[in-house]
N, C-alpha and C. Protein backbone atom coordinates (compact mmCIF):
# COMPACT_ATOMS: atom_id res chain seq x y z
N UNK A 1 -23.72 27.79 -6.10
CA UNK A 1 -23.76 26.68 -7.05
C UNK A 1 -25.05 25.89 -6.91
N UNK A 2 -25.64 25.81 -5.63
CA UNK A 2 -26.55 24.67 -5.60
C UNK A 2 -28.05 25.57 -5.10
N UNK A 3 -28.99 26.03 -5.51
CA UNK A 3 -29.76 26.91 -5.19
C UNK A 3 -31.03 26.02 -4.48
N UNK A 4 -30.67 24.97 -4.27
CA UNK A 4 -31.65 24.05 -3.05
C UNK A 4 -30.88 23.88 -1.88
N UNK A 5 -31.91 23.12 -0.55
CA UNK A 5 -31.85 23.68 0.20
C UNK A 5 -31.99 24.73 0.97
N UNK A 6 -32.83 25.97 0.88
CA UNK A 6 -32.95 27.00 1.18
C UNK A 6 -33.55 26.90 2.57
N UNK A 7 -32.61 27.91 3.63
CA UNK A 7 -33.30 27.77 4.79
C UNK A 7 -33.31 29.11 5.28
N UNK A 8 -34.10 29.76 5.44
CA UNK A 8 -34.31 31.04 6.09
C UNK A 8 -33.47 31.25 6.67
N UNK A 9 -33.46 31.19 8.07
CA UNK A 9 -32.45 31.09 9.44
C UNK A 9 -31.09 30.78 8.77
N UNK A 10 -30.39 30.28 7.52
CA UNK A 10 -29.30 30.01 7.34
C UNK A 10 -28.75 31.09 6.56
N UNK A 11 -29.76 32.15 5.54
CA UNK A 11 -29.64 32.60 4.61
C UNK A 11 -29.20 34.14 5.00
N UNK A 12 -28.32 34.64 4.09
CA UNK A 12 -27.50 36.14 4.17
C UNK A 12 -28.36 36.81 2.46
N UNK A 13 -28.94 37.87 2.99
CA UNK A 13 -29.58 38.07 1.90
C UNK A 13 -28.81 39.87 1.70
N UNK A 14 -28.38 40.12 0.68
CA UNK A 14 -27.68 41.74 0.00
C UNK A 14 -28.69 42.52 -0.21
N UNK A 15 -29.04 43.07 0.17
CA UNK A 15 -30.17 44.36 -0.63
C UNK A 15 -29.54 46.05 -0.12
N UNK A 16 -30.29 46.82 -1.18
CA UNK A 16 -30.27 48.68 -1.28
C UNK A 16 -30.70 48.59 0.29
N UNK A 17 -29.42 49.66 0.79
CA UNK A 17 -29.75 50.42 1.69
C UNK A 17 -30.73 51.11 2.57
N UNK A 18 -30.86 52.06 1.04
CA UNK A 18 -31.93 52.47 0.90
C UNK A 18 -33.47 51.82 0.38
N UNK A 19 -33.40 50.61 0.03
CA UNK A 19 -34.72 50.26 -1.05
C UNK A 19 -34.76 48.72 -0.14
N UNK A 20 -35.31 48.13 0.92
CA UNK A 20 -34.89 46.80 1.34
C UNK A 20 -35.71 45.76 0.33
N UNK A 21 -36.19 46.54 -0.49
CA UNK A 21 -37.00 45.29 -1.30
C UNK A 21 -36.04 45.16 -2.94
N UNK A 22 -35.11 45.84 -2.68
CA UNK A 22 -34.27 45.67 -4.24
C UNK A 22 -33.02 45.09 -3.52
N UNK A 23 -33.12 43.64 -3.71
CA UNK A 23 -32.18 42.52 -3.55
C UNK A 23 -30.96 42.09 -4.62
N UNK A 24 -29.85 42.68 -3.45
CA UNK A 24 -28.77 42.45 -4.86
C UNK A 24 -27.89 41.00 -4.82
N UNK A 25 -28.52 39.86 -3.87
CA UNK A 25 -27.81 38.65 -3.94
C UNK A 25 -28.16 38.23 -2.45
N UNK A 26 -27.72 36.90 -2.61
CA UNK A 26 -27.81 35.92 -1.74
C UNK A 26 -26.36 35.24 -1.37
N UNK A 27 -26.49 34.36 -0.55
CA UNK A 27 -25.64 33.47 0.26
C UNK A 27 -25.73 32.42 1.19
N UNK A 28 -26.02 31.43 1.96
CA UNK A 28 -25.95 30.70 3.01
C UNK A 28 -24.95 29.40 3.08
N UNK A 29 -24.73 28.81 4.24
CA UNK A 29 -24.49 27.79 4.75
C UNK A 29 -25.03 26.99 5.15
N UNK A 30 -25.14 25.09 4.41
CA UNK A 30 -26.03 24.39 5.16
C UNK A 30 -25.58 23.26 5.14
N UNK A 31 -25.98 22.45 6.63
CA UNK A 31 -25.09 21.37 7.31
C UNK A 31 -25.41 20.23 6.04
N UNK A 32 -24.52 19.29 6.10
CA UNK A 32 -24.85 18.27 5.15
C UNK A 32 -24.06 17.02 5.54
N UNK A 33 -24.24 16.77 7.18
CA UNK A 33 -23.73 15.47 8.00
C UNK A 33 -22.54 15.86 8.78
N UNK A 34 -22.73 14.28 9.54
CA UNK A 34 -21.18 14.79 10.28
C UNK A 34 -20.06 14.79 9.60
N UNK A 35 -18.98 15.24 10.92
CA UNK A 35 -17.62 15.99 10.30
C UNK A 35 -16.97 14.76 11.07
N UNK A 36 -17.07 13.27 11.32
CA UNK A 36 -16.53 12.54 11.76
C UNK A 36 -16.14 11.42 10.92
N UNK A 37 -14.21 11.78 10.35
CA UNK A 37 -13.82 10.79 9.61
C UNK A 37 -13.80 9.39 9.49
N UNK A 38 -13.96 8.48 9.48
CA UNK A 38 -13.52 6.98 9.46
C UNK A 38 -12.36 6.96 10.17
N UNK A 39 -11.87 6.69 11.02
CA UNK A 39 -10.37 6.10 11.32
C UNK A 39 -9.51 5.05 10.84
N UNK A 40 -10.86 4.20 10.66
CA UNK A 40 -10.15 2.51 10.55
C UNK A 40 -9.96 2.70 8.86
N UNK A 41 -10.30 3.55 7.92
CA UNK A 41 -9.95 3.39 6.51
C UNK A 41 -8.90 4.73 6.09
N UNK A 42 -8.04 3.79 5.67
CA UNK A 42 -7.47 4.83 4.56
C UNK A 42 -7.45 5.89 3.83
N UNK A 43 -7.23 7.14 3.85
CA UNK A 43 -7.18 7.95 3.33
C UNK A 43 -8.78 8.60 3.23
N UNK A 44 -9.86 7.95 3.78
CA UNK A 44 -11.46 8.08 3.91
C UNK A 44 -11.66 9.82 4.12
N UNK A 45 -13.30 9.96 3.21
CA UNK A 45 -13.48 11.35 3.08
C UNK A 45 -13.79 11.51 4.64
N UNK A 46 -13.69 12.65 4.53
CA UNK A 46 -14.91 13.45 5.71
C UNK A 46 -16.36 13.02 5.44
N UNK A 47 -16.74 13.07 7.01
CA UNK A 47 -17.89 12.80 6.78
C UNK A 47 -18.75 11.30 6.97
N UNK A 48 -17.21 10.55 6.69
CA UNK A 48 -17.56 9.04 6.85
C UNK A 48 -17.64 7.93 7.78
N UNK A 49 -17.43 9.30 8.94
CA UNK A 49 -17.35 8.14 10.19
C UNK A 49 -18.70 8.53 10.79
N UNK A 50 -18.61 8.02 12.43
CA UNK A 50 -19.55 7.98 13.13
C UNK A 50 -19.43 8.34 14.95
N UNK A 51 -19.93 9.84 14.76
CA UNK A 51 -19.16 10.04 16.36
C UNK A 51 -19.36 8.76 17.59
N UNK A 52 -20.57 7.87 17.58
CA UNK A 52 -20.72 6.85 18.53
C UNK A 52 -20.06 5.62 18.15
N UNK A 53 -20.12 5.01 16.88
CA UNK A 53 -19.00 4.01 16.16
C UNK A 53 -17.52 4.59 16.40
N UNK A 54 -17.18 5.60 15.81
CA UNK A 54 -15.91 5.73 15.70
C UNK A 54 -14.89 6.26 16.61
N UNK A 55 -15.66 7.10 17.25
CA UNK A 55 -14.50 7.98 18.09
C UNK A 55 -15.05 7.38 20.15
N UNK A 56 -16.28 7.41 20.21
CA UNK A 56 -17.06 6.67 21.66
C UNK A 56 -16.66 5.46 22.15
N UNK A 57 -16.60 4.27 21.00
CA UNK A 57 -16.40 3.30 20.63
C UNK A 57 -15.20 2.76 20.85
N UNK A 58 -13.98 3.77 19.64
CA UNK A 58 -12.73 3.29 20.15
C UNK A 58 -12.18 3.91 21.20
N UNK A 59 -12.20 4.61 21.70
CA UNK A 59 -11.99 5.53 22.97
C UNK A 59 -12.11 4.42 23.88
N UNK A 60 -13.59 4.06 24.23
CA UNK A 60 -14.22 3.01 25.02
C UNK A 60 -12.63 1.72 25.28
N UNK A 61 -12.83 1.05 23.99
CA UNK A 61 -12.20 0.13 23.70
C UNK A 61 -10.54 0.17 23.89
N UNK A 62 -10.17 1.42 23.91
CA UNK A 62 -8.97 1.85 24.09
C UNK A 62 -8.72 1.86 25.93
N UNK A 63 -9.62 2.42 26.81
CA UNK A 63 -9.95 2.19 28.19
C UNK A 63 -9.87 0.75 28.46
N UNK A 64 -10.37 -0.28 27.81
CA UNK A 64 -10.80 -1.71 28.43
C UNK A 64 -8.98 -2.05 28.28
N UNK A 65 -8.93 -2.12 26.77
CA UNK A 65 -7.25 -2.75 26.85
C UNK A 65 -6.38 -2.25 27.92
N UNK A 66 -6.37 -0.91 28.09
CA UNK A 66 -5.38 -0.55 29.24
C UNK A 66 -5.38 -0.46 30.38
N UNK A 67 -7.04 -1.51 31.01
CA UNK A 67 -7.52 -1.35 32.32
C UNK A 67 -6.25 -2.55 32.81
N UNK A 68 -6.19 -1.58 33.59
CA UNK A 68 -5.10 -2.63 34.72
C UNK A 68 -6.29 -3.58 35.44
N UNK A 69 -7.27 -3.75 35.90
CA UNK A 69 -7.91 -4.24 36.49
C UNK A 69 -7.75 -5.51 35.39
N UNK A 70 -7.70 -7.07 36.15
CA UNK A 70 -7.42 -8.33 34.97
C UNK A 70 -9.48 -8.63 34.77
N UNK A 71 -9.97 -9.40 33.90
CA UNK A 71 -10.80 -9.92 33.90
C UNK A 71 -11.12 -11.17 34.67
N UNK A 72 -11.79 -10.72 35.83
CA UNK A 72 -11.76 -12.33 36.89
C UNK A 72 -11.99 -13.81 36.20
N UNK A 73 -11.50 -14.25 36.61
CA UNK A 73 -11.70 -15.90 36.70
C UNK A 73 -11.92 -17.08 37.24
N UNK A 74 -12.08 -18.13 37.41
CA UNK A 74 -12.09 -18.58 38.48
C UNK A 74 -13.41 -18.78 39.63
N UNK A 75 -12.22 -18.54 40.61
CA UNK A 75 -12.92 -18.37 42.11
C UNK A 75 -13.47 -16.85 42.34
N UNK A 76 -12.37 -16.31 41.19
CA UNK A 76 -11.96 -15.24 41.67
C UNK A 76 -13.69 -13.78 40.69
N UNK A 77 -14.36 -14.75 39.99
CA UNK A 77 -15.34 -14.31 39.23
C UNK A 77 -16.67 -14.25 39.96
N UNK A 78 -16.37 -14.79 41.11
CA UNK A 78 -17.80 -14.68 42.35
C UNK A 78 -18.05 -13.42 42.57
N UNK A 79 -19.10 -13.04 43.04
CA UNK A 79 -19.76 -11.77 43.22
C UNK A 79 -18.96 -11.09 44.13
N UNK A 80 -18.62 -11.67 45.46
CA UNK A 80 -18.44 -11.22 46.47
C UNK A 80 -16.82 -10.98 46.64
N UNK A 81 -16.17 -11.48 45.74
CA UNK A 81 -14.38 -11.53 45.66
C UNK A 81 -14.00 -10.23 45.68
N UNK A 82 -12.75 -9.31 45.84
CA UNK A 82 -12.61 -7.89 45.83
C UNK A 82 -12.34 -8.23 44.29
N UNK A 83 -11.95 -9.38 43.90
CA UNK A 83 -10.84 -9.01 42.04
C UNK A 83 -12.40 -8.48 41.53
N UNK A 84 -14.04 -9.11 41.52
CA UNK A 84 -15.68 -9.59 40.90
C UNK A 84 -15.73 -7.83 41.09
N UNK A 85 -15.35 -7.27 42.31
CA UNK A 85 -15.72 -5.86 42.46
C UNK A 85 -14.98 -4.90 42.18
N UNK A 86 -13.75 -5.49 41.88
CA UNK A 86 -12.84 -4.27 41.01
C UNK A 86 -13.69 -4.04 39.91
N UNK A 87 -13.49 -5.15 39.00
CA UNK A 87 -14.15 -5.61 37.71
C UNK A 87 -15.21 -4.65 37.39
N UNK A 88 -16.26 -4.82 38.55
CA UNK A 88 -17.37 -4.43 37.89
C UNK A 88 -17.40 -2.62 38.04
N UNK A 89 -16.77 -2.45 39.78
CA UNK A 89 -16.65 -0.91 39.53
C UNK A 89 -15.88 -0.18 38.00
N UNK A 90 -14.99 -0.98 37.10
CA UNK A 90 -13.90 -0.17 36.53
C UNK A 90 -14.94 -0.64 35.64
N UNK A 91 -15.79 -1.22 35.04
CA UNK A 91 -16.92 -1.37 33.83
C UNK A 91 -18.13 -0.41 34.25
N UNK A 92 -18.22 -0.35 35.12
CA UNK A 92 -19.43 0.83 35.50
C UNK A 92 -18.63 2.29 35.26
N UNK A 93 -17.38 2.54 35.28
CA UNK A 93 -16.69 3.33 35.18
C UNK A 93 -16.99 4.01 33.64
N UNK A 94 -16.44 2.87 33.11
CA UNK A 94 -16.79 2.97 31.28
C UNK A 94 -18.22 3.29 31.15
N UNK A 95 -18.88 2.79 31.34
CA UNK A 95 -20.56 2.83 31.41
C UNK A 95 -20.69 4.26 30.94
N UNK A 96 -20.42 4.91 32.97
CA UNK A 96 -20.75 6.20 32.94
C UNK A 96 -20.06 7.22 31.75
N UNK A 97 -19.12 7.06 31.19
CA UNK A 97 -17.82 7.75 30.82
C UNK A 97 -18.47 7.54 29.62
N UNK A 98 -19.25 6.73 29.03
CA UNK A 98 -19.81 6.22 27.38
C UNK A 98 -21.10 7.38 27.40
N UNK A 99 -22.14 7.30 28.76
CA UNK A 99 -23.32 7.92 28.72
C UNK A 99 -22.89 9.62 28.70
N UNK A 100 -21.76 10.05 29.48
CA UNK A 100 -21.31 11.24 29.22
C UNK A 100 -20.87 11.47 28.08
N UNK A 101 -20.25 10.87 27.61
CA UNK A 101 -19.59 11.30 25.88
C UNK A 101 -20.80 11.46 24.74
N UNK A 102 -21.50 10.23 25.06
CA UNK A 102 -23.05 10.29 23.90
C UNK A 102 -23.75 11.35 24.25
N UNK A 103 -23.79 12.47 25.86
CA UNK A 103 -24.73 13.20 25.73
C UNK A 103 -23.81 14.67 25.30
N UNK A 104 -22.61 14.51 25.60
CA UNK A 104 -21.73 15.68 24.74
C UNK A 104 -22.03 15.56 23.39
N UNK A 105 -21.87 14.68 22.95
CA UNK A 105 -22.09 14.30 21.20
C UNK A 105 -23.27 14.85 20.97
N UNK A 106 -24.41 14.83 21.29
CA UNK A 106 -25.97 15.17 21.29
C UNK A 106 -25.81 16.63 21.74
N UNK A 107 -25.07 17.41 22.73
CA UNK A 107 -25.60 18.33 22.97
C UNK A 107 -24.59 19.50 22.10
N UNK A 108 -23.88 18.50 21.46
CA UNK A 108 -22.53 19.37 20.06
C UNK A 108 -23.57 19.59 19.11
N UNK A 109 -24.11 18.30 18.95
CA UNK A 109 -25.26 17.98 17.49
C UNK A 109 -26.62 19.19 17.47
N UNK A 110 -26.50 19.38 19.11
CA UNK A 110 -27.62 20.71 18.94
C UNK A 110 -27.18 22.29 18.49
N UNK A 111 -26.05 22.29 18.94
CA UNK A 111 -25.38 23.28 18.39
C UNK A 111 -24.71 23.39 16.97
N UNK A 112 -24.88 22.47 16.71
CA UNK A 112 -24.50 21.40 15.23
C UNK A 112 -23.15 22.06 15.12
N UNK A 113 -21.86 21.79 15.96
CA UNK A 113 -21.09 22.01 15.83
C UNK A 113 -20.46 19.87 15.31
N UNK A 114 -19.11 19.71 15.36
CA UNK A 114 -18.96 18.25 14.66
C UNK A 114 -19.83 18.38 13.33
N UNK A 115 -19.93 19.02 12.25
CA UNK A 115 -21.14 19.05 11.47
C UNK A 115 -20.22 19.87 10.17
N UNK A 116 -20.17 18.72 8.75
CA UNK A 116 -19.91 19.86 7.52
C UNK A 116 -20.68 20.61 6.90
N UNK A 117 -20.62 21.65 6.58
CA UNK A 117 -21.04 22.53 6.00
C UNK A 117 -20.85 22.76 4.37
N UNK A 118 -22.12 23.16 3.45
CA UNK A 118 -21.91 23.56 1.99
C UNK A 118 -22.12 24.99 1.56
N UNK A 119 -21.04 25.74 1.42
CA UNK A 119 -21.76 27.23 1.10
C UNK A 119 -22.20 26.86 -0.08
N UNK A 120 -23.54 27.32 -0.16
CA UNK A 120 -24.40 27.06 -1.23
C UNK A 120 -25.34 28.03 -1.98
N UNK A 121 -25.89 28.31 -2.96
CA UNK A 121 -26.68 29.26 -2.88
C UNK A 121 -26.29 30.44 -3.45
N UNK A 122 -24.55 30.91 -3.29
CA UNK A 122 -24.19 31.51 -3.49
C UNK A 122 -24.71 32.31 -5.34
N UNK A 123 -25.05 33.91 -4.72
CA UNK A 123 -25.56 34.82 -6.08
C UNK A 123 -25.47 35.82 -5.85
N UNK A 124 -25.67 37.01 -7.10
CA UNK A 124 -25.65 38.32 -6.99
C UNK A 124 -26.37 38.40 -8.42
N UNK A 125 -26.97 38.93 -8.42
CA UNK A 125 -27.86 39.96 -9.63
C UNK A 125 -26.84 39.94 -10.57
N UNK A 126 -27.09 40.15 -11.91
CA UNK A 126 -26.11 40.52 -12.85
C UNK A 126 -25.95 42.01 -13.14
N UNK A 127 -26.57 42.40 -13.06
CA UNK A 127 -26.47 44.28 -12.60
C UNK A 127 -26.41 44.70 -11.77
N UNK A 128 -25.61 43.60 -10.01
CA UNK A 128 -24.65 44.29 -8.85
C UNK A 128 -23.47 43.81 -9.45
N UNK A 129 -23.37 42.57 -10.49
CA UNK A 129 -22.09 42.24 -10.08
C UNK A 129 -20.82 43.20 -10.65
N UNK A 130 -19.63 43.00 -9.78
CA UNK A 130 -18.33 43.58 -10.39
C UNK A 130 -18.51 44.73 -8.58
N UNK A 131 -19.04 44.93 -7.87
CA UNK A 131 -19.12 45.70 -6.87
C UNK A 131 -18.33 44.61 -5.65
N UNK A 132 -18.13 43.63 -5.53
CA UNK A 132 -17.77 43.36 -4.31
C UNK A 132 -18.89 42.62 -3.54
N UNK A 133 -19.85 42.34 -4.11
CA UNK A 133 -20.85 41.98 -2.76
C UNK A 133 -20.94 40.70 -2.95
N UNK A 134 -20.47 39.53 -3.66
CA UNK A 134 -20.32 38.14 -3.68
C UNK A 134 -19.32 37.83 -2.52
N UNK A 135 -18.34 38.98 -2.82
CA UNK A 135 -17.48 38.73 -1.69
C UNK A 135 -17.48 38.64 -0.64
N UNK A 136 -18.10 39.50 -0.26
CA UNK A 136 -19.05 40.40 0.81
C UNK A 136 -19.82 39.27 1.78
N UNK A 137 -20.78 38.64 0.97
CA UNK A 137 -21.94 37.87 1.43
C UNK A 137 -20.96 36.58 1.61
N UNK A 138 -19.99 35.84 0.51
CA UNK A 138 -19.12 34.87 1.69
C UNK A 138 -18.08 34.99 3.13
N UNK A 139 -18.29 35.96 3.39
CA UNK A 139 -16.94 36.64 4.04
C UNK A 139 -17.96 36.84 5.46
N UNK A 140 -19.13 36.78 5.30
CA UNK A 140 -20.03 37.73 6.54
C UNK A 140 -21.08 36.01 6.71
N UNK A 141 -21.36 35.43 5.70
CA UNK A 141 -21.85 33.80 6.26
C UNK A 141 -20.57 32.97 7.04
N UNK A 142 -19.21 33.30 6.31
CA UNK A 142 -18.72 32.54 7.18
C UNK A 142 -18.19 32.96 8.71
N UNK A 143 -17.78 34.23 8.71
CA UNK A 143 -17.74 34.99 9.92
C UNK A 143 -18.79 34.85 11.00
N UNK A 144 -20.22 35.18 10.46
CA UNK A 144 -21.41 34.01 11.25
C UNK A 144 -21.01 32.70 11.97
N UNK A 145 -20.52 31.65 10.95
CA UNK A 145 -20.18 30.36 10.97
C UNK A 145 -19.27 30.49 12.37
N UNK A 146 -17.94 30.95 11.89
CA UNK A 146 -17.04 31.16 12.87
C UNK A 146 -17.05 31.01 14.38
N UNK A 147 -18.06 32.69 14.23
CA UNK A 147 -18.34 33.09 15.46
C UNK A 147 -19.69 32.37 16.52
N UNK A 148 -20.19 31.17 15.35
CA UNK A 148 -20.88 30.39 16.74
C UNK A 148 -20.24 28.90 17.14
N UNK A 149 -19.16 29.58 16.73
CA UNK A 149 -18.24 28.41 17.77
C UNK A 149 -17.94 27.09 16.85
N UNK A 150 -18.39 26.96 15.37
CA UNK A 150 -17.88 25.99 14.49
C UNK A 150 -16.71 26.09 13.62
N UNK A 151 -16.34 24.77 13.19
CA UNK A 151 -15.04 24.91 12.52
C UNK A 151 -14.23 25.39 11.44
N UNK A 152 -13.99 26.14 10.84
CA UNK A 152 -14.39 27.12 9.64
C UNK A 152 -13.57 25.60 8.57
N UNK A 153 -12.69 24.86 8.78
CA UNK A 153 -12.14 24.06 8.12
C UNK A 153 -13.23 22.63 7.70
N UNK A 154 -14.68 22.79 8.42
CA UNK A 154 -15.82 21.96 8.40
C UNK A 154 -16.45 22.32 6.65
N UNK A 155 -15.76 23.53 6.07
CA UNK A 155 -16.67 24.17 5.14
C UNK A 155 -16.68 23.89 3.57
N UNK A 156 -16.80 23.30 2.96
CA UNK A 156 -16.29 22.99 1.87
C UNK A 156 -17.53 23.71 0.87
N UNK A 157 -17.40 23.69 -0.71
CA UNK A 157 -17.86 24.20 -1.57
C UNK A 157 -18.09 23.58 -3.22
N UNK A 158 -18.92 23.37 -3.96
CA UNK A 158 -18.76 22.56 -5.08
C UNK A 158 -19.09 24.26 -5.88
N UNK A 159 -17.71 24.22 -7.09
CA UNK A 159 -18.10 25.13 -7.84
C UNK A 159 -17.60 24.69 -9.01
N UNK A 160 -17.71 25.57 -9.95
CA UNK A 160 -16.63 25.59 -11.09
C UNK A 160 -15.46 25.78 -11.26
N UNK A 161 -14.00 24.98 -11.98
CA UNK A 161 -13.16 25.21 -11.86
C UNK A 161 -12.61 27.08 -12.54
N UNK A 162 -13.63 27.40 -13.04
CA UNK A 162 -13.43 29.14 -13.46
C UNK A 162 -13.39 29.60 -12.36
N UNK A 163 -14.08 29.47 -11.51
CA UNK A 163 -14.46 30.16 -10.15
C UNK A 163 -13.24 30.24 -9.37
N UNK A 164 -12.68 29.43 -9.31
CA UNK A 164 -11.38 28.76 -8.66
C UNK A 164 -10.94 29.98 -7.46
N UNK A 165 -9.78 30.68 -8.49
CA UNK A 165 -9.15 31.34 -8.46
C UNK A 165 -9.99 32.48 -7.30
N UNK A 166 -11.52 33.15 -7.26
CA UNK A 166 -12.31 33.75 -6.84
C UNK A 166 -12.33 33.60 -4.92
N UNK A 167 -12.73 32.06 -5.28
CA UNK A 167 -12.53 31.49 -3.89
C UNK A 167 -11.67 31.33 -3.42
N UNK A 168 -10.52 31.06 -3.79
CA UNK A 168 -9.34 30.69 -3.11
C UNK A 168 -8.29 32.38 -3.01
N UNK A 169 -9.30 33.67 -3.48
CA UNK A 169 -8.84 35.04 -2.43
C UNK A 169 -9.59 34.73 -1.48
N UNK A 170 -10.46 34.40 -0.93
CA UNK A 170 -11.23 33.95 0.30
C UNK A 170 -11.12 33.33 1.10
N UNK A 171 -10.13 32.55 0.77
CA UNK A 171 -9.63 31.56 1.70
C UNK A 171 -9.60 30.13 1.31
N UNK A 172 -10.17 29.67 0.28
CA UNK A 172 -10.41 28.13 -0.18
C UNK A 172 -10.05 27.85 -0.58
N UNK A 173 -9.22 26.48 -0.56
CA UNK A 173 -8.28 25.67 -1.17
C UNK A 173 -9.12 24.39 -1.81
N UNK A 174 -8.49 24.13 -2.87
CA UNK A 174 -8.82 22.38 -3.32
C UNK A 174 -8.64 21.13 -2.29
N UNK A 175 -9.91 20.65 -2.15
CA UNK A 175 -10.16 19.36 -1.06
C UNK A 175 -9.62 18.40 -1.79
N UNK A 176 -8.91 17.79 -1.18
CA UNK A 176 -8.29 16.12 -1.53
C UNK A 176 -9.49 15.44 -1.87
N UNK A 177 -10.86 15.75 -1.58
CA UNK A 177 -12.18 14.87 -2.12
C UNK A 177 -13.17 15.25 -1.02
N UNK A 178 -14.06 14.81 -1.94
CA UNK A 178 -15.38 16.10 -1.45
C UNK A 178 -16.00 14.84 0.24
N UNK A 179 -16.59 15.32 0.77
CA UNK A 179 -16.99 14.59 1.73
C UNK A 179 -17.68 13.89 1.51
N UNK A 180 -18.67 12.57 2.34
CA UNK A 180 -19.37 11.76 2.21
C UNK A 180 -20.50 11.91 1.21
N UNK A 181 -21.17 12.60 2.33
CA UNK A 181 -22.30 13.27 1.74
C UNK A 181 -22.35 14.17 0.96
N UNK A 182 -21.08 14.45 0.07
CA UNK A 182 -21.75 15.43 -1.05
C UNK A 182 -21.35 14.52 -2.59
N UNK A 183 -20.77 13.21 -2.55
CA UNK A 183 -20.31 12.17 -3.41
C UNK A 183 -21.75 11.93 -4.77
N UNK A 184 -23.20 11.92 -4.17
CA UNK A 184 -24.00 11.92 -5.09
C UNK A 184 -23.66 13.48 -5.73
N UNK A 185 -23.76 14.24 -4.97
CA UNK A 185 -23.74 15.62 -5.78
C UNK A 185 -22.84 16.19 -6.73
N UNK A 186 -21.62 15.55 -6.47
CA UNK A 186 -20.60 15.54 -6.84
C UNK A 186 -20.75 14.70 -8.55
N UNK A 187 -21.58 13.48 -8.32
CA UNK A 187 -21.75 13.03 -9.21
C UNK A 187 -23.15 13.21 -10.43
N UNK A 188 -23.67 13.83 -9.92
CA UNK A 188 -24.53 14.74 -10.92
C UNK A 188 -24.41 15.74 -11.31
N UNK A 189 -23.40 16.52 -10.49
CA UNK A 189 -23.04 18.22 -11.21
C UNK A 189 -22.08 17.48 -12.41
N UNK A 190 -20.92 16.41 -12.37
CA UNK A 190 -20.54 16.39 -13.27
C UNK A 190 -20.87 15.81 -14.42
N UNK A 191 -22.05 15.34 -14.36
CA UNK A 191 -22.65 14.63 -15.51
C UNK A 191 -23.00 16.12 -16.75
N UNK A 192 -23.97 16.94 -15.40
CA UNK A 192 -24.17 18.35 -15.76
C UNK A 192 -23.19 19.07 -16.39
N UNK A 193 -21.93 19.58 -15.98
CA UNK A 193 -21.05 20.34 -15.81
C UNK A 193 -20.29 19.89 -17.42
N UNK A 194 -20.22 17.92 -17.49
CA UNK A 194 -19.71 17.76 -19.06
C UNK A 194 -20.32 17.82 -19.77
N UNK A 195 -21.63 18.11 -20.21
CA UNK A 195 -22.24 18.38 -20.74
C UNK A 195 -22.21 19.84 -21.71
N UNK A 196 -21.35 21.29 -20.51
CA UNK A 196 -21.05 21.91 -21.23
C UNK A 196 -19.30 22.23 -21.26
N UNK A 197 -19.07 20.99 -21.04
CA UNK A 197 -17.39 20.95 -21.40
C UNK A 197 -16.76 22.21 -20.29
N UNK A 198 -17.48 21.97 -19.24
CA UNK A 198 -16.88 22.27 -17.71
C UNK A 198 -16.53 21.53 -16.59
N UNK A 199 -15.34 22.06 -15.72
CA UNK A 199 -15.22 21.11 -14.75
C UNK A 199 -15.74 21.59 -13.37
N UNK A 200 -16.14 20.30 -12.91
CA UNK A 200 -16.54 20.46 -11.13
C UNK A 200 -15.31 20.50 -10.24
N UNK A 201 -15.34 21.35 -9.44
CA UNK A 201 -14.51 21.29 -8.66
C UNK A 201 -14.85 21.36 -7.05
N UNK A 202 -14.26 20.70 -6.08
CA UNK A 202 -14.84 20.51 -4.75
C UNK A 202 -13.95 21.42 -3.47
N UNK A 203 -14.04 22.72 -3.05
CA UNK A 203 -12.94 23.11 -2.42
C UNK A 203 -13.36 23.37 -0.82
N UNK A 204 -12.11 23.53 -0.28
CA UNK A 204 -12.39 23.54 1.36
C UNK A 204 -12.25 25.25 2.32
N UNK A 205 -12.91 25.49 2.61
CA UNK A 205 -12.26 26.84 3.26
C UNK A 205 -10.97 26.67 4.42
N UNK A 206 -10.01 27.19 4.51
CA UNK A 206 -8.69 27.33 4.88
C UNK A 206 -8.62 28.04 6.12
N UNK A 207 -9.68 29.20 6.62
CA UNK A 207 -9.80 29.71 7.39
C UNK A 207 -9.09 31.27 7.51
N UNK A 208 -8.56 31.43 5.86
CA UNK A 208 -7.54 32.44 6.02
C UNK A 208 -8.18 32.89 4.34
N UNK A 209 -8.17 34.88 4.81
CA UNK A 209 -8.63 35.43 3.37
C UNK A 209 -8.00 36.66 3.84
C-alpha cells in the first residue's frame, strides 16, 4: 500500500530463478515507533505510550508505595540513624533497578524488538500476478520478522477494504484502530481512498495463516 520508506536491509524482493534481473514483486517491513501502550488512558492506540514514562516509571512508583521501609522523620531523618540508612539503601535500590531497566529498554530498541511494524510496499508485477507470490513474499517477511525474536502481533497493515478478505487468509484481522503513529497516514489515505469511493482499512497480523 505505501511504496515509501524503502529500506534495503528490510526489503524481500521476488525475481526468475532463472533470470535474477526479471523481478516479479516486492515486500518489506518497517518499524514505525514503539509498541508501548498508554496505561493511564482508555481504550488508547498502540503505540502511545512510553517505555521510560509508562512502564519504568510506574513500575518504579509501584516499588516506592510498597516499600515497607517508612520515610524518616524527625530525629529519625539524620544521616547516621539506622531508619536515614534503611531509607537511603532501599532508594539506591530503585536507582539501580531504574538504570537496569532503561539499559534493557535501549538494548530491546537495538534489536528493535518493543517496536510496531507496517508491512508496506507490498507488490507483484501484473503479469506474475494470480501465481501465489504476493502470498509468498508476506508469509517469508513475516517469518523473517518472527524469527528475530519480534512480536508478530506488533504488525499491522493499511490496505483496502477489497483486499480484506486476501489478508486475513494470512493471518490478519481488523485492528480496533490503527496505532499512534500511523493516525496521520491513516488520515491521508482516506482523503485519497474517498476520492475514489474506497475504503481504508487498518488490520493487525494474528500470528496464525
Amino acid at each position: 500500500m505505501n511504496p515509501l520508506g524503502i529500506e534495503s536491509n528490510r526489503f524481500l524482493i521476488a525475481v526468475n530463478p532463472n533470470n535474477k534481473n526479471d523481478v516479479f514483486g516486492w515486500a518489506q517491513l518497517r518499524p514505525i515507533g514503539p509498541a508501548i501502550t498508554n496505561p493511564n488512558k482508555y481504550n488508547a492506540a498502540p503505540g502511545s505510550g512510553s517505555m521510560e514514562r509508562d512502564v519504568i516509571e510506574d513500575e518504579l512508583w509501584d516499588d516506592f508505595e510498597n516499600d515497607d521501609v517508612a520515610f524518616p522523620i524527625g530525629f529519625a531523618s539524620l544521616p547516621w540513624t539506622k531508619e536515614y540508612r534503611a531509607f537511603s539503601e532501599s532508594s539506591n535500590k530503585r536507582r539501580e533497578k531504574r538504570m537496569e531497566m532503561v539499559a534493557r529498554s535501549e538494548r530491546e530498541s537495538k534489536l528493535e524488538r518493543n517496536q510496531l511494524w507496517e508491512l508496506a510496499s507490498v507488490y507483484v508485477v501484473p503479469s506474475c500476478r494470480g501465481r501465489g507470490i504476493g502470498s509468498e513474499l508476506v508469509r517469508r517477511v513475516l517469518a523473517r520478522h518472527v524469527g528475530l525474536g519480534r512480536r508478530s502481533a506488533d504488525v499491522f497493515i493499511l490496505t483496502l477494504a477489497t483486499t480484506k478478505e486476501w489478508y486475513q487468509r494470512l493471518g490478519f484481522v481488523l485492528a480496533d484502530q490503527p496505532p499512534e503513529s500511523m493516525k496521520f497516514e491513516v488520515a491521508v489515505g482516506n482523503i485519497l481512498t474517498n476520492l475514489i469511493s474506497a475504503e481504508l482499512i487498518c488490520m493487525r497480523y494474528s500470528g496464525r495463516d
